[in-house]
Each structure stands twice: as structure tokens, then as C-alpha cells.
Protein backbone atom coordinates (compact mmCIF):
# COMPACT_ATOMS: atom_id res chain seq x y z
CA UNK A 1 63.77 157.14 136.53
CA UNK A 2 67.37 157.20 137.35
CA UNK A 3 68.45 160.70 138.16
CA UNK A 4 71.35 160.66 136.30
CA UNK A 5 69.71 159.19 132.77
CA UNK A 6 68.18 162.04 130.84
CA UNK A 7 65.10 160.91 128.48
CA UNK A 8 63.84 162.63 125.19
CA UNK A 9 60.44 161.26 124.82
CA UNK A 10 60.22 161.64 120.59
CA UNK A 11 56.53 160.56 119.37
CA UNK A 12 55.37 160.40 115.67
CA UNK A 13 51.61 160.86 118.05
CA UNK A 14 51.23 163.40 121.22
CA UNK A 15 48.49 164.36 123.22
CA UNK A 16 48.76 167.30 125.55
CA UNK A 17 48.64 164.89 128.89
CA UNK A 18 51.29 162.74 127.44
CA UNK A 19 53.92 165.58 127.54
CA UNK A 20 52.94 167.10 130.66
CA UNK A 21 52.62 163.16 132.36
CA UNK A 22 56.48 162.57 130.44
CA UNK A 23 57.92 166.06 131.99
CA UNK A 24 56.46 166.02 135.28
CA UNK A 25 58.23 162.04 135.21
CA UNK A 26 61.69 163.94 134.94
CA UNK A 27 62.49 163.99 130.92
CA UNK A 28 64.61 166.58 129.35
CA UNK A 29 62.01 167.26 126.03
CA UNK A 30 59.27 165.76 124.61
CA UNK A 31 59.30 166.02 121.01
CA UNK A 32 56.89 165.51 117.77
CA UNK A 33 57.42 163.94 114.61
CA UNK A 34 58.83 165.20 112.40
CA UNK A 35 61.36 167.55 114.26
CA UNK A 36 63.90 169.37 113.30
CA UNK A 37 66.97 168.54 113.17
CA UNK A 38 68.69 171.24 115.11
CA UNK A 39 65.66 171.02 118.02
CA UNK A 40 66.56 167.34 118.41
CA UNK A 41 70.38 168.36 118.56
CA UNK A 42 69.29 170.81 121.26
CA UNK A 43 67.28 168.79 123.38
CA UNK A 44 70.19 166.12 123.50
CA UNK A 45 72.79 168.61 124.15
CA UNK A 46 70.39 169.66 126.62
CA UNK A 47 69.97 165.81 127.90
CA UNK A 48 73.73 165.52 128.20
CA UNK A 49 74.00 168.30 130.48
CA UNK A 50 71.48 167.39 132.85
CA UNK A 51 72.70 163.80 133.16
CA UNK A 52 76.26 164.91 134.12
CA UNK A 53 74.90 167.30 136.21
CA UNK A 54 73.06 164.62 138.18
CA UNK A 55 75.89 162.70 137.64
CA UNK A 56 78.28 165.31 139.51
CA UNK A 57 75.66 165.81 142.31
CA UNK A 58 75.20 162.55 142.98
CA UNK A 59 79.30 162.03 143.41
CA UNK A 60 79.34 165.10 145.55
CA UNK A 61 76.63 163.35 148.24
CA UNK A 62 78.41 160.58 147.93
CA UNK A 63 81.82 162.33 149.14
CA UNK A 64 80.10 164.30 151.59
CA UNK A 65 78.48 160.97 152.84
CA UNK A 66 81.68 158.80 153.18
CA UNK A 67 83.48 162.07 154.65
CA UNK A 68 80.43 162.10 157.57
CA UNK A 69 81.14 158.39 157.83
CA UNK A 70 84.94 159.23 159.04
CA UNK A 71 84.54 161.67 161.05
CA UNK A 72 82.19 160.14 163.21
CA UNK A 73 84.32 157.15 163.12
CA UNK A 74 87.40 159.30 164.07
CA UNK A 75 84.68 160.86 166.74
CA UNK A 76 82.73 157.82 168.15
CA UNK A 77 84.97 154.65 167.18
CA UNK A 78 86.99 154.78 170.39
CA UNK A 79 84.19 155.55 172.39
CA UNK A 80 82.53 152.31 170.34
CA UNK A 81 86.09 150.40 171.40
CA UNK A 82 86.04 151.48 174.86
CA UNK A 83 82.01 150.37 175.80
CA UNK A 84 83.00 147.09 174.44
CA UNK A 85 86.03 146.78 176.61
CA UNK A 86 83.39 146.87 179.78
């Protein structure tokens, strides 16, 4: 799954190893028919939160990564300029 798409498995039909095989693949909830209302409103609220979460991480590590990038550009690109000079 993509780390930053949250899943709600919703079944009218569950067996025990179907929810544990659907959390331990990274959804939010796994859910019975019928459910109530409000515990389907919380597990997408819950959903929503964990995608931008994953979302935000995954923008951080990108920063972080394209920061590292420059400074050892700003470290090793002259060196890089000067061996090719030889």
C-alpha cells in the first residue's frame, strides 16, 4: 500500500484472519456490516489523519533529502570540478 492512502476495509462478511491479515497490511479499521454510523465517521476521521500524517512525513524526508543533496554538492562539487580538470 501507499503510505500515505489510508484504507477502511468495510465487509458485510469477516473472519477473524481477514482483519488481522487487513491491519497487519497497514489499514486504518476494519469494519462489519452493518456499522454505525458514528464508528464509520470515526474510523475515517481517523483515516484522514493518518494519511496526512504520512503525507507530512513523507515531505519532511523529502526536504531533508534534497537539503543532504546540497550540501554535499556545496561540499564535494568543486572537489568533483577540480578531479576532472586533471
Amino acid at each position: 500500500m501507499l503510505p500515505h492512502v489510508a484504507v477502511i476495509f468495510l465487509t458485510g462478511h469477516a473472519e477473524i484472519a481477514d482483519s488481522v491479515d487487513a491491519m497487519k497490511a497497514g489499514a486504518v479499521d476494519f469494519l462489519e456490516e452493518p456499522v454505525a454510523e458514528e464508528k464509520l465517521f470515526a474510523a475515517i476521521r481517523r483515516a484522514i489523519k493518518r494519511a496526512q500524517a504520512a503525507k507530512l512525513v513523507a515531505t519532511e524526508i523529502s526536504a531533508a533529502n534534497s537539503a543532504r543533496a546540497r550540501g554535499f554538492r556545496a561540499c564535494y562539487g568543486g572537489v568533483a570540478q577540480q578531479t576532472n580538470r586533471s
